[in-house]
N, C-alpha and C. Protein backbone atom coordinates (compact mmCIF):
# COMPACT_ATOMS: atom_id res chain seq x y z
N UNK A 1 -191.91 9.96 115.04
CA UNK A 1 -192.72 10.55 113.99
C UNK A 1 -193.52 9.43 113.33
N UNK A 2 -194.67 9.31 112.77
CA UNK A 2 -195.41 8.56 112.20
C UNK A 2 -195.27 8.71 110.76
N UNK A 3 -195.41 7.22 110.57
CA UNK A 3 -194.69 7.04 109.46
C UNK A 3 -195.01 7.81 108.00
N UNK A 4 -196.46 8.31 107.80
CA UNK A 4 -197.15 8.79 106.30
C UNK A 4 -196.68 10.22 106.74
N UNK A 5 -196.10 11.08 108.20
CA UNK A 5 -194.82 12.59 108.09
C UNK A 5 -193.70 12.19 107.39
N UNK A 6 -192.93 10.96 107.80
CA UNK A 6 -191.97 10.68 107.90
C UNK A 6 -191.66 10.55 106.50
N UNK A 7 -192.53 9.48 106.03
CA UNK A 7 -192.30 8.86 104.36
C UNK A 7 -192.37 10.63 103.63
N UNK A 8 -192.99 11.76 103.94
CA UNK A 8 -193.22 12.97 102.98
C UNK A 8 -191.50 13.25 103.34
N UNK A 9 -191.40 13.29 104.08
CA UNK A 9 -189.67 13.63 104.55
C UNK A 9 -188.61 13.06 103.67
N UNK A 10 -188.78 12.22 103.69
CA UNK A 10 -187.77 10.75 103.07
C UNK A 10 -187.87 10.69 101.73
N UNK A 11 -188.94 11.04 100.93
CA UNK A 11 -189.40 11.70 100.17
C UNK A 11 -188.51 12.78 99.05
N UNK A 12 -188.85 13.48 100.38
CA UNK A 12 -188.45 15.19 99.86
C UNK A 12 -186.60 15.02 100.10
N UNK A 13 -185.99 14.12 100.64
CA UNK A 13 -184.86 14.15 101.26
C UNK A 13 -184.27 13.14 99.88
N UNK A 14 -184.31 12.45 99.20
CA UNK A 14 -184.09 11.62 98.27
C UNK A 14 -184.06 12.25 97.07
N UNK A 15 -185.11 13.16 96.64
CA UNK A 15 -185.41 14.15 95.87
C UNK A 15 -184.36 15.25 95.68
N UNK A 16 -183.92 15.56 96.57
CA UNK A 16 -183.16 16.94 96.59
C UNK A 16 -181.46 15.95 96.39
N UNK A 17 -181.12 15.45 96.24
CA UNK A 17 -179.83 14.21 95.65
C UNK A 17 -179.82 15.26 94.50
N UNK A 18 -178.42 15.37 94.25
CA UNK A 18 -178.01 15.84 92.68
C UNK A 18 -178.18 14.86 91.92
N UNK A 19 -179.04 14.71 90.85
CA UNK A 19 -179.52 14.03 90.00
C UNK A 19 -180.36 13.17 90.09
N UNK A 20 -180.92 13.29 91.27
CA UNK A 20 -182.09 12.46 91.71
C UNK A 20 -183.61 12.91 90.86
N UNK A 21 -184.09 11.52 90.25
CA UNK A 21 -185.80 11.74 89.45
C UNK A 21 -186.67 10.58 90.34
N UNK A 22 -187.98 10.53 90.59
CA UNK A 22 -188.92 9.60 91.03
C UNK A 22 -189.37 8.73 89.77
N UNK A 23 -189.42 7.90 89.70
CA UNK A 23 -190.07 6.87 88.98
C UNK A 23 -190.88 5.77 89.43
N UNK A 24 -191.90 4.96 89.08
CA UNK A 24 -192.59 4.33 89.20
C UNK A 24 -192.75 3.09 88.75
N UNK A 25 -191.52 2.26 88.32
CA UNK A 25 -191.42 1.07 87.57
C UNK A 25 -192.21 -0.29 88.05
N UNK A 26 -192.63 -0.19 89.53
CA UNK A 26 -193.96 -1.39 90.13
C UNK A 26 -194.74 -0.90 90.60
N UNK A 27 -195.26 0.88 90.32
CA UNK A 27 -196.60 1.34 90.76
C UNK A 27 -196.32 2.06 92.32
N UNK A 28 -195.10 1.84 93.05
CA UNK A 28 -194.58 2.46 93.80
C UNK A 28 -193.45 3.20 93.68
N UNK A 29 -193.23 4.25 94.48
CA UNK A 29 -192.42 5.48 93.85
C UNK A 29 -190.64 4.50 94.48
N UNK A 30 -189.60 5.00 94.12
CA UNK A 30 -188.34 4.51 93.36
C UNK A 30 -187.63 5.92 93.35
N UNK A 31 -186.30 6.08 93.92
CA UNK A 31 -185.47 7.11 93.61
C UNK A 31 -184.10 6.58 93.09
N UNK A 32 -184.03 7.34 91.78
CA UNK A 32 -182.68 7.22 90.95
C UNK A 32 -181.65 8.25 91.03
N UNK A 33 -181.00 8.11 90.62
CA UNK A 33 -179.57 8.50 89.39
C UNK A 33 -179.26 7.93 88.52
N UNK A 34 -179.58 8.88 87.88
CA UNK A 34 -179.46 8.11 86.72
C UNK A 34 -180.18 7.33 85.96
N UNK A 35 -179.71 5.99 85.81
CA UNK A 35 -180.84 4.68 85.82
C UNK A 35 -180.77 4.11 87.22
N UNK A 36 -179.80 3.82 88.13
CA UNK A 36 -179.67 2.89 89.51
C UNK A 36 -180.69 3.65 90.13
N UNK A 37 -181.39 2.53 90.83
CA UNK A 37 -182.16 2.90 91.86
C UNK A 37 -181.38 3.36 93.78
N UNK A 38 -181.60 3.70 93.76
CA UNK A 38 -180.95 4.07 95.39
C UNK A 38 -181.90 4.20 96.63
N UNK A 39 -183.24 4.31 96.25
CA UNK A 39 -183.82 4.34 97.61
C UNK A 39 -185.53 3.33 96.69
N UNK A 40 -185.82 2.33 97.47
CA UNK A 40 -187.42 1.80 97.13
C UNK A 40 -187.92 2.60 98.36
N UNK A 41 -188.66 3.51 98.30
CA UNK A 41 -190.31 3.64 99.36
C UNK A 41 -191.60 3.04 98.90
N UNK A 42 -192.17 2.26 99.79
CA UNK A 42 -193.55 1.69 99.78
C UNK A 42 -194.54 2.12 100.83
N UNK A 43 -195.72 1.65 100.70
CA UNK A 43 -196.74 1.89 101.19
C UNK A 43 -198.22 1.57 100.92
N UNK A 44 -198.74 0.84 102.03
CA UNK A 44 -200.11 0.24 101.42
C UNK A 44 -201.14 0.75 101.95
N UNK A 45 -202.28 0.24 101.24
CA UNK A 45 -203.63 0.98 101.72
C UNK A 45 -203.86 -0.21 103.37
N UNK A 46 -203.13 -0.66 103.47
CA UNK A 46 -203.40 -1.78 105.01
C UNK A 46 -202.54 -0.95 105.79
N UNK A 47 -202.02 -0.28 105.70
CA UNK A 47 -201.34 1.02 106.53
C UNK A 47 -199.64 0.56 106.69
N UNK A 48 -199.30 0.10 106.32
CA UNK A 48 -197.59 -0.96 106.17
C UNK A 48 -196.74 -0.03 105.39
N UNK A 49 -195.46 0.74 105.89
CA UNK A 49 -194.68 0.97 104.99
C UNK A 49 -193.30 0.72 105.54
N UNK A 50 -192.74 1.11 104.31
CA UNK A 50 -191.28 0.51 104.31
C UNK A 50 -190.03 1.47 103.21
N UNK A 51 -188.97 1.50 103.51
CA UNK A 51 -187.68 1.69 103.13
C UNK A 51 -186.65 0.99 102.89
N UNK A 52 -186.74 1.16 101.41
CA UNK A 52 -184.98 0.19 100.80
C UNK A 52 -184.30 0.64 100.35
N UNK A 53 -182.85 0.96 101.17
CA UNK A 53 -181.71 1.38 100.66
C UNK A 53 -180.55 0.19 100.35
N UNK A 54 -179.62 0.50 99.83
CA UNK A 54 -178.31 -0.38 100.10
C UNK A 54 -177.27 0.68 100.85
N UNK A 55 -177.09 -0.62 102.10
CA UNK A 55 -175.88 0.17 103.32
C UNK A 55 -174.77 -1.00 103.36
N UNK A 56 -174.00 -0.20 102.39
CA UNK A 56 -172.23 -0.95 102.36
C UNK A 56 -171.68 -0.93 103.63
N UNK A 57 -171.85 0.17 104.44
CA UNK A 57 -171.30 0.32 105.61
C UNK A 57 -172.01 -0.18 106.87
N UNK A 58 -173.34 -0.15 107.13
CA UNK A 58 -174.00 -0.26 108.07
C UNK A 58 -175.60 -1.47 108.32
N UNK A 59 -175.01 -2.01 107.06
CA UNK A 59 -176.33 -3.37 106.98
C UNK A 59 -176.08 -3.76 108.29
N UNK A 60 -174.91 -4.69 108.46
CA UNK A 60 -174.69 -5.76 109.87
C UNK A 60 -175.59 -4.74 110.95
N UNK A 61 -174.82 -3.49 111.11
CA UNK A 61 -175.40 -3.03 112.42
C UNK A 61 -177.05 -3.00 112.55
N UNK A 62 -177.79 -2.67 111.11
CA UNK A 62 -178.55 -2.21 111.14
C UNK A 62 -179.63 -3.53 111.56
N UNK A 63 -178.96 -4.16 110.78
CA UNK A 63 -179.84 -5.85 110.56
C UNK A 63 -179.70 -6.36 112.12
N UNK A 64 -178.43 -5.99 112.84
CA UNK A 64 -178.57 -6.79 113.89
C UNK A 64 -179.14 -6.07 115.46
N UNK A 65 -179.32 -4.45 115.21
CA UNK A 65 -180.15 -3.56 116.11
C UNK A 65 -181.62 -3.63 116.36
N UNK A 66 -182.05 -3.33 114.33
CA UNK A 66 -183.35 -2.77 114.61
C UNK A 66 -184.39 -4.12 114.52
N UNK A 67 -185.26 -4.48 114.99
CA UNK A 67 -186.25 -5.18 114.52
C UNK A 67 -187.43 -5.09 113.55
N UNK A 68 -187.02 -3.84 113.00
CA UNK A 68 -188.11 -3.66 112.34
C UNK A 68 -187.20 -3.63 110.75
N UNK A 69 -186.12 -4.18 110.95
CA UNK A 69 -185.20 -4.08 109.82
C UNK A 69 -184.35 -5.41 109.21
N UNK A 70 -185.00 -5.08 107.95
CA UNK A 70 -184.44 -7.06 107.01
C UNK A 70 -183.63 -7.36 105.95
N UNK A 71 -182.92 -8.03 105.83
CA UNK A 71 -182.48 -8.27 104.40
C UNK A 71 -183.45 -8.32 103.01
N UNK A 72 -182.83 -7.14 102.88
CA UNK A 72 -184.51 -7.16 101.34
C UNK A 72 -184.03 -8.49 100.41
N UNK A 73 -185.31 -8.94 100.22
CA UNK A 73 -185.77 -10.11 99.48
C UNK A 73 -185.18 -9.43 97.92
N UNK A 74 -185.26 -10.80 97.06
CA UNK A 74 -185.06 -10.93 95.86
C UNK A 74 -183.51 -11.17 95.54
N UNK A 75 -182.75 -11.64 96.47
CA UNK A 75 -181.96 -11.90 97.03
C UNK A 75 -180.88 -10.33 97.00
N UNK A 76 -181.28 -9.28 96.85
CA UNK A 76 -180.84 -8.17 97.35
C UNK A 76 -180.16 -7.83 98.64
N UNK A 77 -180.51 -8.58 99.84
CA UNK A 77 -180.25 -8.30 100.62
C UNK A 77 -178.46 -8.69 101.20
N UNK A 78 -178.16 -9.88 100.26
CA UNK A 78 -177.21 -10.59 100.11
C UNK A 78 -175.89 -9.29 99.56
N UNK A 79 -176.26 -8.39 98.98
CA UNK A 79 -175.26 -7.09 98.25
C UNK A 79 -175.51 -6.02 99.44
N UNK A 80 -175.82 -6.14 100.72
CA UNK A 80 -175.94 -4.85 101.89
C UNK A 80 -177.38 -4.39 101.16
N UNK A 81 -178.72 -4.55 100.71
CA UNK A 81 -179.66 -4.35 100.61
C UNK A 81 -180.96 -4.53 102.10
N UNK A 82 -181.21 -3.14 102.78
CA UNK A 82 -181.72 -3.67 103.81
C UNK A 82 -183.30 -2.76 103.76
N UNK A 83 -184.34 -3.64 104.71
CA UNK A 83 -185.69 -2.87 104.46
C UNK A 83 -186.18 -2.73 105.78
N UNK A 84 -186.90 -1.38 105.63
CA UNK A 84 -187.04 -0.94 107.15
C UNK A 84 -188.89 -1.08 106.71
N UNK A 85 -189.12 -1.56 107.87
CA UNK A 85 -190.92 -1.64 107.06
C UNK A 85 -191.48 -1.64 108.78
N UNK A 86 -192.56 -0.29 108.55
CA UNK A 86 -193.44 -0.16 110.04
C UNK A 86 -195.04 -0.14 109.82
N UNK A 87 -195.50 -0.17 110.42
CA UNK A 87 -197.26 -0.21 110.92
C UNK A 87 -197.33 1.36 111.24
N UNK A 88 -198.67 1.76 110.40
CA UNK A 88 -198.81 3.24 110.55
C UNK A 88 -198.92 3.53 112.17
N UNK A 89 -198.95 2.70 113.19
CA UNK A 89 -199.24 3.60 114.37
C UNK A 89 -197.57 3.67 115.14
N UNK A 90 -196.79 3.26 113.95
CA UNK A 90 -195.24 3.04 114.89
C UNK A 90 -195.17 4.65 114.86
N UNK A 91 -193.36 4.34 115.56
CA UNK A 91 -193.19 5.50 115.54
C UNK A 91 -191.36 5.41 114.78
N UNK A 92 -191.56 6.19 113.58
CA UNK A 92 -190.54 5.95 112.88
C UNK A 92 -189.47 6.64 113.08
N UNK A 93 -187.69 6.57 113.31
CA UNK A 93 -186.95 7.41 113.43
C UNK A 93 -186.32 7.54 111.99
N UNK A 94 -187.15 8.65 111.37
CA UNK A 94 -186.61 9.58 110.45
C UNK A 94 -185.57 9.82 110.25
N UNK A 95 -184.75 10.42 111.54
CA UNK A 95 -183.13 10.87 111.02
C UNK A 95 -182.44 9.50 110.75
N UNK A 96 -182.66 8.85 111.24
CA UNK A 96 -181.74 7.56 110.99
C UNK A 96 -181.85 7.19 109.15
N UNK A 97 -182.98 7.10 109.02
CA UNK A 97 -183.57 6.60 107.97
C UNK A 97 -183.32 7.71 107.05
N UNK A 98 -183.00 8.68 106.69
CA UNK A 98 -182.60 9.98 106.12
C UNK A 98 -180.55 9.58 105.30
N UNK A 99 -180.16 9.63 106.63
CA UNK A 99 -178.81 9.05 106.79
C UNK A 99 -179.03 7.79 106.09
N UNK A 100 -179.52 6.67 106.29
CA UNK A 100 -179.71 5.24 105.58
C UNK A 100 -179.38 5.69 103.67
N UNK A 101 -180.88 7.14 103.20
CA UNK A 101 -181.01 7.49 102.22
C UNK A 101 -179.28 8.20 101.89
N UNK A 102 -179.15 9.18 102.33
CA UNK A 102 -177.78 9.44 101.98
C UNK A 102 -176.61 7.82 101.93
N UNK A 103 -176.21 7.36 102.69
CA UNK A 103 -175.69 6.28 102.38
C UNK A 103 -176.08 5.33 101.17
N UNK A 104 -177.25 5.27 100.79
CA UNK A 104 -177.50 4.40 99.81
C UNK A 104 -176.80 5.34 98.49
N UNK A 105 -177.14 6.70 98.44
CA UNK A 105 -177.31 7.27 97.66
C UNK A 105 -175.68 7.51 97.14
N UNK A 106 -174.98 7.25 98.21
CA UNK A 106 -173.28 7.78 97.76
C UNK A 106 -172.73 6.42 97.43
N UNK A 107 -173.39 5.37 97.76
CA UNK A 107 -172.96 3.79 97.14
C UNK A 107 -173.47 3.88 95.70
N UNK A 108 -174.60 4.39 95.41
CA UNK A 108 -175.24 4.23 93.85
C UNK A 108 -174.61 4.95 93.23
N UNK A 109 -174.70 6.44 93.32
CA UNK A 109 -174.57 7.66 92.64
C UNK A 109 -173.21 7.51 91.92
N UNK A 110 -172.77 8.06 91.01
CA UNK A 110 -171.54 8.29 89.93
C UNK A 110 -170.65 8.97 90.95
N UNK A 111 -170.11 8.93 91.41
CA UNK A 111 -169.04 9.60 92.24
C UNK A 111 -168.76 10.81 91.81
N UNK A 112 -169.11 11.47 90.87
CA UNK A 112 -169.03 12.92 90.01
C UNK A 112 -170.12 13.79 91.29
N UNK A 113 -171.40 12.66 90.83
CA UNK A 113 -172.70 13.17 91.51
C UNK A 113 -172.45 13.01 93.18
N UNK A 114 -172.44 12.00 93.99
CA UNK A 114 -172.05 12.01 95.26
C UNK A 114 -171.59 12.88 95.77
N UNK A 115 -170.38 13.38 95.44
CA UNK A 115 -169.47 14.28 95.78
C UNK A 115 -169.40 15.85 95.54
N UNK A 116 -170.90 16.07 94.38
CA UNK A 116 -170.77 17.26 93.93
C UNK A 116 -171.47 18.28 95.67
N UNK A 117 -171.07 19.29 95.53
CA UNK A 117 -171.72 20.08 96.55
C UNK A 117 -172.74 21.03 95.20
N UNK A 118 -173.76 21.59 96.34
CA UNK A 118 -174.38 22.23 95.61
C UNK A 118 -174.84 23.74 95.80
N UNK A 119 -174.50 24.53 94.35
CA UNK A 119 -174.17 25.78 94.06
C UNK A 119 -174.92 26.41 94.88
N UNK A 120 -174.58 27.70 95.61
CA UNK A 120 -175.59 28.66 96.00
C UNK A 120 -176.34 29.55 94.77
């Protein structure tokens, strides 16, 4: 999938988190709980985007599979902070990166929130 489908996905998939709001604290969108951030999405007008979660469980693998995947800077990457960043003509795997978002999201989230299921 290319990445400006993918990012509306990832998006909408971060969003729907029990207690998840978008914010904008460096002009790029940011998904919380709360106050913690749990997912950075970026994206430039040079066509470059990218995904930052924190994966307690799956940095090593991830860091040592994908190539298109780094220890996020600011020394973040050092706490399982990892960034997936592609060129608009890649081709991005979404589900993976979905799963990445859930994982970040059950490391951040209040364990109240993580765990809640949600009402019909």
């Amino acid at each position: 999938m290319k990445p400006a489908l993918a990012w509306k996905a990832l998006k909408k998939h971060a969003m729907a988190k029990p207690g998840a709001w978008e914010d904008h604290p460096w002009g790029e969108p940011v998904y919380k709980c709360g106050k913690k951030i749990f997912a950075f999405v970026g994206f430039s007008e040079d066509g470059r985007y990218s995904l930052t979660c924190k994966l307690p469980d799956s940095s090593e693998v991830a860091l040592s599979m994908f190539g298109w995947a780094t220890p996020t800077g600011y020394g973040l990457g050092k706490s399982g902070w990892v960034t997936a960043s592609f060129q608009s003509k890649d081709d991005v795997p979404k589900d993976l990166l979905l799963q990445w978002i859930d994982e970040s999201y059950t490391a951040i989230a209040p364990k109240r929130k993580a765990t809640r299921k949600k009402r019909k």
